[in-house]
N, C-alpha and C. Protein backbone atom coordinates (compact mmCIF):
# COMPACT_ATOMS: atom_id res chain seq x y z
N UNK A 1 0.85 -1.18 0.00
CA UNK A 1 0.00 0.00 0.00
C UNK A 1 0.90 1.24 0.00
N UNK A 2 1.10 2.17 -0.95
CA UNK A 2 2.02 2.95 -1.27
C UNK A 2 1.19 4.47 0.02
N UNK A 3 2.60 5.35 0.14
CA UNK A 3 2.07 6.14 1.48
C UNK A 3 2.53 6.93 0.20
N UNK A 4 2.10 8.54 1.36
CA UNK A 4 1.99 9.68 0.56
C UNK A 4 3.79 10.29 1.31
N UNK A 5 4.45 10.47 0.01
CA UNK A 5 5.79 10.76 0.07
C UNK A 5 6.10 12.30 0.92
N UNK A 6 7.05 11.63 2.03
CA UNK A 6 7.15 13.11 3.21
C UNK A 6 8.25 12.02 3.70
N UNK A 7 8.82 13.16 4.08
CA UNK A 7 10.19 13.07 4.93
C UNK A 7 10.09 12.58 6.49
N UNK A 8 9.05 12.54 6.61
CA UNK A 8 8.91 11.90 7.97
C UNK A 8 8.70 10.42 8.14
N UNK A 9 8.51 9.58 6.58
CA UNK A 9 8.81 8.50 6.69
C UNK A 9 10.41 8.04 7.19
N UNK A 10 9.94 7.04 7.94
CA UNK A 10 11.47 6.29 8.07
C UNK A 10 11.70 6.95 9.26
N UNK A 11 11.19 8.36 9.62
CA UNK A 11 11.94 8.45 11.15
C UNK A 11 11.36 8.04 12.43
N UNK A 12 12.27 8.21 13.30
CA UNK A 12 11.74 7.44 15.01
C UNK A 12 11.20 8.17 16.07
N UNK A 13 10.34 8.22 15.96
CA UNK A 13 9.28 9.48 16.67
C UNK A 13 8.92 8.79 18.03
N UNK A 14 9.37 9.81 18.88
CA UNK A 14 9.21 9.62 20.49
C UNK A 14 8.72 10.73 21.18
N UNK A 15 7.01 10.75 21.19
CA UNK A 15 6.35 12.20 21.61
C UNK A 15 5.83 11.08 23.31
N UNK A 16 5.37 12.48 23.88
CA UNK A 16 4.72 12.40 25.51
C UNK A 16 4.08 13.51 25.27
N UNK A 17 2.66 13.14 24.93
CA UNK A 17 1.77 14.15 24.90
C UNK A 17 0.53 13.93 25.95
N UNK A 18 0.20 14.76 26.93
CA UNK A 18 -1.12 14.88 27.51
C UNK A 18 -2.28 14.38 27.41
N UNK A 19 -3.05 13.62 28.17
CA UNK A 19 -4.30 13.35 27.62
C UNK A 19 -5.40 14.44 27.84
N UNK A 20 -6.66 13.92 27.88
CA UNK A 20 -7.44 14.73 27.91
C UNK A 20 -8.02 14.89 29.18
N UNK A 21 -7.44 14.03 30.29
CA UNK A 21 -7.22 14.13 31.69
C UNK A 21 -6.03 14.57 32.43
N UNK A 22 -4.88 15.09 31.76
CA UNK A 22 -4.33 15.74 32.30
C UNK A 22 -2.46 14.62 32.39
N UNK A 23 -2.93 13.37 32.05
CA UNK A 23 -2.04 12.43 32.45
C UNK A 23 -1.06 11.99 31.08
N UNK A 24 0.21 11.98 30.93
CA UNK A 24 1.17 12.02 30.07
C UNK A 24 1.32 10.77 29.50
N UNK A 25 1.41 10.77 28.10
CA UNK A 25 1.16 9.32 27.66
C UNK A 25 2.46 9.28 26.72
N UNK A 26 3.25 8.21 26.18
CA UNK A 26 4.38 8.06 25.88
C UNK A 26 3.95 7.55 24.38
N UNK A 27 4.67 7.80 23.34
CA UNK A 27 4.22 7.55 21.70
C UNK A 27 5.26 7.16 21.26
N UNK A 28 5.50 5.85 20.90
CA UNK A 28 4.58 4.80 20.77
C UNK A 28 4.24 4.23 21.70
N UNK A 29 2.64 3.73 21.78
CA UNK A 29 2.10 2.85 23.08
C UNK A 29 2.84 1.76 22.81
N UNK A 30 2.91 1.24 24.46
CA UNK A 30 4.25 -0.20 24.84
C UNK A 30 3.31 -0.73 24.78
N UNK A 31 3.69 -2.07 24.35
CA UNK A 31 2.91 -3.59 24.26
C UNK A 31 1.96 -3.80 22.70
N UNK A 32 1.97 -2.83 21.91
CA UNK A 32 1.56 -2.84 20.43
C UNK A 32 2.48 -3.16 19.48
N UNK A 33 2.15 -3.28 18.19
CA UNK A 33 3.17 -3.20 17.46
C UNK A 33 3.04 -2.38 16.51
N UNK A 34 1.52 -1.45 16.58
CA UNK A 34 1.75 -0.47 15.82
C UNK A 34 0.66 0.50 16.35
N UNK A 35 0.99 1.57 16.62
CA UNK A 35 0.38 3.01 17.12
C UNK A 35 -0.18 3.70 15.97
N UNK A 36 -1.77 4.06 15.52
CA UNK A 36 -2.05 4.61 14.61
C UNK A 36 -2.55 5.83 15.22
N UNK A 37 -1.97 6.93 15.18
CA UNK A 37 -2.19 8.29 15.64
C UNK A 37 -3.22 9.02 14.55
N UNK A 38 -4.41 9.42 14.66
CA UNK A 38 -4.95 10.18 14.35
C UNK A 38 -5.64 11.42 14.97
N UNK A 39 -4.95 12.12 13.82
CA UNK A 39 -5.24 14.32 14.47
C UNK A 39 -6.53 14.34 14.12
N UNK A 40 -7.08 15.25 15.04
CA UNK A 40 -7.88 15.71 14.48
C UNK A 40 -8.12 17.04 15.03
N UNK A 41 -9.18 18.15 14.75
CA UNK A 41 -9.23 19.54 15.34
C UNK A 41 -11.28 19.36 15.78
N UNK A 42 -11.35 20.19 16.66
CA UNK A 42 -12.79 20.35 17.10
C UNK A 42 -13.47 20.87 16.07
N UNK A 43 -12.54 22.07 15.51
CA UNK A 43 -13.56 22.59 14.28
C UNK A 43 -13.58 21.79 12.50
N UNK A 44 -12.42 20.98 12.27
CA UNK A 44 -12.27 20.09 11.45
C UNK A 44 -13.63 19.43 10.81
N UNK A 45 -14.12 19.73 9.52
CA UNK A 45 -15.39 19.26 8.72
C UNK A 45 -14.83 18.14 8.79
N UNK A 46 -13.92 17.98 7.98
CA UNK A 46 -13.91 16.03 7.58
C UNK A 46 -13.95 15.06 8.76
N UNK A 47 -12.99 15.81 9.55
CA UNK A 47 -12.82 15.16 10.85
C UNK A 47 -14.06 14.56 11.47
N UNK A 48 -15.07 15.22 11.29
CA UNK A 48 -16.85 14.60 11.96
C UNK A 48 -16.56 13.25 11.45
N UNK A 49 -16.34 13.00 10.09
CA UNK A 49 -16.85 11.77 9.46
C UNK A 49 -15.74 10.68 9.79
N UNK A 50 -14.49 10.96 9.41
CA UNK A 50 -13.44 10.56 9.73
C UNK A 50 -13.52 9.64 11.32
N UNK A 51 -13.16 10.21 12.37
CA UNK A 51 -13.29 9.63 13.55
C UNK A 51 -14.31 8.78 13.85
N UNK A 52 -15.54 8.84 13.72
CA UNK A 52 -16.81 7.93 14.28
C UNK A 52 -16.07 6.55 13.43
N UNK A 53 -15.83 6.81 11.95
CA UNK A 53 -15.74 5.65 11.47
C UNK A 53 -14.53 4.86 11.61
N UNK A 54 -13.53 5.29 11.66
CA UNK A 54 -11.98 4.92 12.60
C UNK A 54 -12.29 4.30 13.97
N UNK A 55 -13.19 5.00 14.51
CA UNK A 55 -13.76 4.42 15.98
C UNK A 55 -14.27 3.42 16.09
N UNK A 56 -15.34 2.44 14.75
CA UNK A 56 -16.22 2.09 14.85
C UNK A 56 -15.25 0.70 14.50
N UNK A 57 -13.96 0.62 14.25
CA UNK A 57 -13.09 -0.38 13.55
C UNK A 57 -12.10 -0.17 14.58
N UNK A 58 -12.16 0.06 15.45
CA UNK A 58 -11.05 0.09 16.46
C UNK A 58 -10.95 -1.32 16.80
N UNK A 59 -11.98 -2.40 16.81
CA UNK A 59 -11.45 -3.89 17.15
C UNK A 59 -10.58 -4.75 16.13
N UNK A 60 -10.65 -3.88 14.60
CA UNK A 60 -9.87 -4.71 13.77
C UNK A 60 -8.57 -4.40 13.71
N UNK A 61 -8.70 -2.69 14.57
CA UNK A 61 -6.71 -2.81 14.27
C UNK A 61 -6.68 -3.44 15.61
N UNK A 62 -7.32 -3.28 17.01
CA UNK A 62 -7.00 -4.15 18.28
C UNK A 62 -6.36 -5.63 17.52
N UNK A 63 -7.21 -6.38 17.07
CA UNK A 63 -7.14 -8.01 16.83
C UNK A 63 -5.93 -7.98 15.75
N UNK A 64 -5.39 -6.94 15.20
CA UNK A 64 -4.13 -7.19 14.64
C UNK A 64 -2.61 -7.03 15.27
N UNK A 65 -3.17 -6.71 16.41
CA UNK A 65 -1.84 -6.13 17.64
C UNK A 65 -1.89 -4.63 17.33
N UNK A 66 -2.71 -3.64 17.14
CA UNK A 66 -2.52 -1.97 16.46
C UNK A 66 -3.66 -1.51 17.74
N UNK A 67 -3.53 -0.09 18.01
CA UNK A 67 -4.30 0.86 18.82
C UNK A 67 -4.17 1.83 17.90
N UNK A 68 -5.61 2.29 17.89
CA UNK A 68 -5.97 3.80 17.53
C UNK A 68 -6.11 4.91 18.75
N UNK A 69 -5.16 5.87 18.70
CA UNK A 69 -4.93 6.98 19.68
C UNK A 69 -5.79 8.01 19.11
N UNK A 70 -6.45 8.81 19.44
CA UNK A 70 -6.71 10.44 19.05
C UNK A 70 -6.17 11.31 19.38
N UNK A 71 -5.70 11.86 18.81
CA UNK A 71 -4.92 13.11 19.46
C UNK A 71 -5.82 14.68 18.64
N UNK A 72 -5.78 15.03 19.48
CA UNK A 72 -6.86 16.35 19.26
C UNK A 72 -5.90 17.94 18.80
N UNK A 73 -5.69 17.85 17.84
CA UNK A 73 -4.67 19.61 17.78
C UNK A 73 -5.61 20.80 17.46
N UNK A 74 -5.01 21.60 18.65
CA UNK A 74 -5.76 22.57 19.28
C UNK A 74 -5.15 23.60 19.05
N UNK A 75 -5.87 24.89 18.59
CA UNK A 75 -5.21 26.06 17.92
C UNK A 75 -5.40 26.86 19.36
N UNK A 76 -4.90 27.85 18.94
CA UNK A 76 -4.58 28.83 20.16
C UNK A 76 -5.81 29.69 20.41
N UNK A 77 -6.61 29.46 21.67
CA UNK A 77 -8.08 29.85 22.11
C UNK A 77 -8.92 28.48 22.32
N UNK A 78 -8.45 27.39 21.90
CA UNK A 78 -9.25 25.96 22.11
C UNK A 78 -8.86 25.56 23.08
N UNK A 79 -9.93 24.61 23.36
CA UNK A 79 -9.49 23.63 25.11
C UNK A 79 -9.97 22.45 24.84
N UNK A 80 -9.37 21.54 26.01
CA UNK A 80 -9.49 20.49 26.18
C UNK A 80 -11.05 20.18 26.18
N UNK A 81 -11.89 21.17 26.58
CA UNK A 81 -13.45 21.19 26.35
C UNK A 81 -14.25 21.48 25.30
N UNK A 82 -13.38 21.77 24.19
CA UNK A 82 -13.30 21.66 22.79
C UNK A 82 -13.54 20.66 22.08
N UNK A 83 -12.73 20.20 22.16
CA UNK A 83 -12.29 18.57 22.03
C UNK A 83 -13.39 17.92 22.35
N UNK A 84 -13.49 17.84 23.12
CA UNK A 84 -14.45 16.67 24.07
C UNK A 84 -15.47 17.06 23.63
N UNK A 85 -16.20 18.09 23.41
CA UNK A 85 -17.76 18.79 22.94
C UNK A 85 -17.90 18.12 21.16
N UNK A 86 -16.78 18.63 20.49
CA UNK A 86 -16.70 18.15 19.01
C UNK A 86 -16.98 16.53 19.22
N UNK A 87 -15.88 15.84 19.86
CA UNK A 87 -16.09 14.45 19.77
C UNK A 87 -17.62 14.30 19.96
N UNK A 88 -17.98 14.66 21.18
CA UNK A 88 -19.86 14.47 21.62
C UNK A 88 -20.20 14.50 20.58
N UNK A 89 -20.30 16.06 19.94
CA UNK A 89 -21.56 16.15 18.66
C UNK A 89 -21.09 15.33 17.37
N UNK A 90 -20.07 14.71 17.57
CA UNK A 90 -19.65 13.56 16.45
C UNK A 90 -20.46 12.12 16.65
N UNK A 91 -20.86 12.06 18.34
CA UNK A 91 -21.15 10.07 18.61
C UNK A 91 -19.82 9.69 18.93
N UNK A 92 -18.38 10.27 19.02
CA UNK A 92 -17.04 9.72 19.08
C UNK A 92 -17.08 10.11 20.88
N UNK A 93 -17.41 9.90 21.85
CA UNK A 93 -17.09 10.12 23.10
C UNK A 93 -15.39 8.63 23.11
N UNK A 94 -14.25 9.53 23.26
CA UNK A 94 -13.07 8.46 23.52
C UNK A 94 -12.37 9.43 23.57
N UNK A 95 -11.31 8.34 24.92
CA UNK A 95 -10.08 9.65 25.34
C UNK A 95 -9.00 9.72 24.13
N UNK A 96 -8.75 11.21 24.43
CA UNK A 96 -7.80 11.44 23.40
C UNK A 96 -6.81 12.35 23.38
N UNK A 97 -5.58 12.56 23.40
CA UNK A 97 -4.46 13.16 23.41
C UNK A 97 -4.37 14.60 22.85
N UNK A 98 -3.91 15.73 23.62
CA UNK A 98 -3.77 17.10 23.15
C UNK A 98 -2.39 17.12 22.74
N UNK A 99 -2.46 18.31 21.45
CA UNK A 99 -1.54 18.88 20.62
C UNK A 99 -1.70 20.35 20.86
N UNK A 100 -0.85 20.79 21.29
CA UNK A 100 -0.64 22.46 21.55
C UNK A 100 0.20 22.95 20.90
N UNK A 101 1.15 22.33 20.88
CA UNK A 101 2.73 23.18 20.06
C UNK A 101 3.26 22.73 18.81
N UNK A 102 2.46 21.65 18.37
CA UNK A 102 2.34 21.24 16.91
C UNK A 102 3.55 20.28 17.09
N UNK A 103 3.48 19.36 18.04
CA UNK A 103 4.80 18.20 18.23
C UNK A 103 4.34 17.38 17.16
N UNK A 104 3.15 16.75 16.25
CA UNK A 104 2.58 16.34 15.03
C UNK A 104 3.44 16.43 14.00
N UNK A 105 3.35 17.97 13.54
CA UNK A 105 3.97 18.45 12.63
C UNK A 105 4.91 18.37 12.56
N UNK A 106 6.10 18.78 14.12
CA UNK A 106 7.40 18.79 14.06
C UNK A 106 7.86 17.41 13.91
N UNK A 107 6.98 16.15 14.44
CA UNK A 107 7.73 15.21 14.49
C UNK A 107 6.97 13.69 13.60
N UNK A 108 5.81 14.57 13.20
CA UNK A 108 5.48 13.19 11.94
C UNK A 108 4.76 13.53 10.50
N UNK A 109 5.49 14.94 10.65
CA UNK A 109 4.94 16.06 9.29
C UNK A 109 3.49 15.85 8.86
N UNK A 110 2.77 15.90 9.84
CA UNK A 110 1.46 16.13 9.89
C UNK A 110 1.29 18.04 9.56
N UNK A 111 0.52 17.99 8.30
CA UNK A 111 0.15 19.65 7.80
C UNK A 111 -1.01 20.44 7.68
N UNK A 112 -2.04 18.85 7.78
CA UNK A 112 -3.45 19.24 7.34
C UNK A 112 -4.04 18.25 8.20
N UNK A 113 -5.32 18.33 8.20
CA UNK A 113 -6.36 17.52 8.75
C UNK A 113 -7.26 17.43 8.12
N UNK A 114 -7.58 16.23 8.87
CA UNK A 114 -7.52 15.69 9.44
C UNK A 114 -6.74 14.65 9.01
N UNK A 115 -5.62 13.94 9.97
CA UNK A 115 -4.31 13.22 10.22
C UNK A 115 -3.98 11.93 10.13
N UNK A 116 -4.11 10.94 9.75
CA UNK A 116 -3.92 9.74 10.12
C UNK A 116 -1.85 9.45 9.94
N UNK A 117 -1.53 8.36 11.02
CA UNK A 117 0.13 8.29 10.79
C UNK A 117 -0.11 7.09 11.65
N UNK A 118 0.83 6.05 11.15
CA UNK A 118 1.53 4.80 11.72
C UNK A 118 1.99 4.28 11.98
N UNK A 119 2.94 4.19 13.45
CA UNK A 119 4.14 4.14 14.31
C UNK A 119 4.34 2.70 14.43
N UNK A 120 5.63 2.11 14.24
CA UNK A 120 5.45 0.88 14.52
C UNK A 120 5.90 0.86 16.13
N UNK A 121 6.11 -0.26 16.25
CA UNK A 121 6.67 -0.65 17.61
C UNK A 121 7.75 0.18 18.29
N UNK A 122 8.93 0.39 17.19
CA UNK A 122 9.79 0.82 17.61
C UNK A 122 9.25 2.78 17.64
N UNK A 123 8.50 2.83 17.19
CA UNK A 123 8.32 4.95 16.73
C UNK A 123 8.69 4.72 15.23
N UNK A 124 8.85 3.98 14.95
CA UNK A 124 8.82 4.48 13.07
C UNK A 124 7.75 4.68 12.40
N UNK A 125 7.79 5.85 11.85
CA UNK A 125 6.72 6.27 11.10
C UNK A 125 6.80 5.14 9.88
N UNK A 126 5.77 4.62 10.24
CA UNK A 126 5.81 3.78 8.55
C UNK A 126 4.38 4.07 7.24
N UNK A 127 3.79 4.80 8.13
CA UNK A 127 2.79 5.27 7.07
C UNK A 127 2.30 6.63 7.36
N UNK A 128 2.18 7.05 6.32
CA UNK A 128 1.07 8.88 6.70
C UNK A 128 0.18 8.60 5.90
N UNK A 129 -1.28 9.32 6.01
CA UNK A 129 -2.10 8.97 5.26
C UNK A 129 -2.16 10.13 4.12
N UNK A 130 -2.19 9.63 3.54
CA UNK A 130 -2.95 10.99 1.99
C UNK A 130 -3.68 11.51 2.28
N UNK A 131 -3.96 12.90 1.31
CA UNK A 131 -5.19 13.67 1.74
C UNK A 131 -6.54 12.74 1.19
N UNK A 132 -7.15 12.84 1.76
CA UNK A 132 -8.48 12.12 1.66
C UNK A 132 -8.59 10.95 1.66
N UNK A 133 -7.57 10.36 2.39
CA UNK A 133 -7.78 8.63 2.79
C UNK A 133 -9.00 8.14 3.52
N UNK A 134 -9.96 7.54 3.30
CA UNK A 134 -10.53 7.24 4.21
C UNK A 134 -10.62 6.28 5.22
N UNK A 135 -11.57 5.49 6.12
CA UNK A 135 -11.06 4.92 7.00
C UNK A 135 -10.81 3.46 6.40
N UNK A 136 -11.18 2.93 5.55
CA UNK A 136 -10.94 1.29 4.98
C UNK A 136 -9.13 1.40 4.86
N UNK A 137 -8.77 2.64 4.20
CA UNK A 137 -7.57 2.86 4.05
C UNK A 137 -6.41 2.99 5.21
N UNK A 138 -7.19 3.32 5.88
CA UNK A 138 -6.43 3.67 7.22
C UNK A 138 -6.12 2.61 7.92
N UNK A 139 -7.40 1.82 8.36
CA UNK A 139 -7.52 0.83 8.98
C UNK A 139 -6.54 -0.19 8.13
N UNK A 140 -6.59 -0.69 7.08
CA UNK A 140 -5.41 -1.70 6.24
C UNK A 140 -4.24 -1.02 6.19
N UNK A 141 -3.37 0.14 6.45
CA UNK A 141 -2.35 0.39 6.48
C UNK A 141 -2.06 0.18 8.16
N UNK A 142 -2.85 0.69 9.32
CA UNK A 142 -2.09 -0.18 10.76
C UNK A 142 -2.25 -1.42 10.55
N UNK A 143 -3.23 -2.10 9.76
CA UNK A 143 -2.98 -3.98 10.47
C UNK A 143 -1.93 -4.36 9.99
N UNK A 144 -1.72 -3.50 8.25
CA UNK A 144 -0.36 -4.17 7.51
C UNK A 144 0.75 -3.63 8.47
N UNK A 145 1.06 -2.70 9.13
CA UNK A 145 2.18 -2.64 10.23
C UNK A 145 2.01 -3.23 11.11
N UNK A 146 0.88 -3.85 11.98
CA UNK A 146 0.83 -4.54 12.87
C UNK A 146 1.38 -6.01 12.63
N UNK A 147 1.36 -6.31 11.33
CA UNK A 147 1.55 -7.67 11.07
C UNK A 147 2.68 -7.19 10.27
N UNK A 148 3.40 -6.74 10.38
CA UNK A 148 4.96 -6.70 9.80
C UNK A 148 5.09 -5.94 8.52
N UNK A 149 3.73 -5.60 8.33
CA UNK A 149 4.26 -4.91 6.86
C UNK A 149 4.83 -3.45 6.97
N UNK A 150 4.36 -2.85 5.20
CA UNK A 150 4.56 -1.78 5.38
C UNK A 150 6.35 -1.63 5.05
């Protein structure tokens, strides 16, 4: 499954970003073999559609050894009650990770949103998603890292 060409393939990305309770979470999650990080923003159109349906397949990247994280990037005047309100009026109620200083961008050349990216075990970025990937796409690029591909 060919990724969308960026320089952030191939590198080893080691973020500790916040949840949405306040508690520091380490990227890549231990005990997976592949971390599928998806951005998203409160005010983000696509993002509505995007997440519910990523959400709704969260047992097929589980059963491949993969977790889907959310991480929420938040422009300057947004809150953590942002976040959480968007998810509501989405049907997506799930915890999910804040972005304040654009550690995304700096460290898995995330530019647009809404985000999808796929960390293997070790933090290697082994996939970014294209613009307008949707979730069938998403979802078969973590299982193929979960199961060695990629």
């Amino acid at each position: 499954m060919p990724s969308a060409p960026s320089p952030a393939l191939g590198r080893v990305v080691a973020l500790a970003l916040p949840s949405h309770d306040g508690a520091l979470v380490s990227l890549p999650l231990a005990g997976v073999r592949a971390t599928l990080l998806d951005a998203f923003a409160p005010t983000c159109e696509p993002c509505r559609e995007k997440v519910p349906a990523l959400l709704a397949r969260q047992g097929e990247i589980e059963s491949a050894g993969g977790r889907l994280v959310l991480v929420s990037v938040l422009a300057e005047g947004e809150s953590t009650d942002d976040a959480r309100a968007a998810l509501r009026s989405w049907g997506a109620e799930a915890p999910f990770l804040l972005d304040r200083g654009e550690a995304l961008r700096r460290e898995c050349g995330v530019d647009a949103l809404p985000a999808s990216v796929v960390l293997d075990a070790q933090g290697v970025v082994r996939w970014i998603a294209p613009a307008g990937a949707g979730a069938d796409r998403v979802v078969a690029a973590a299982r193929a890292v979960a199961q060695g591909g990629e």
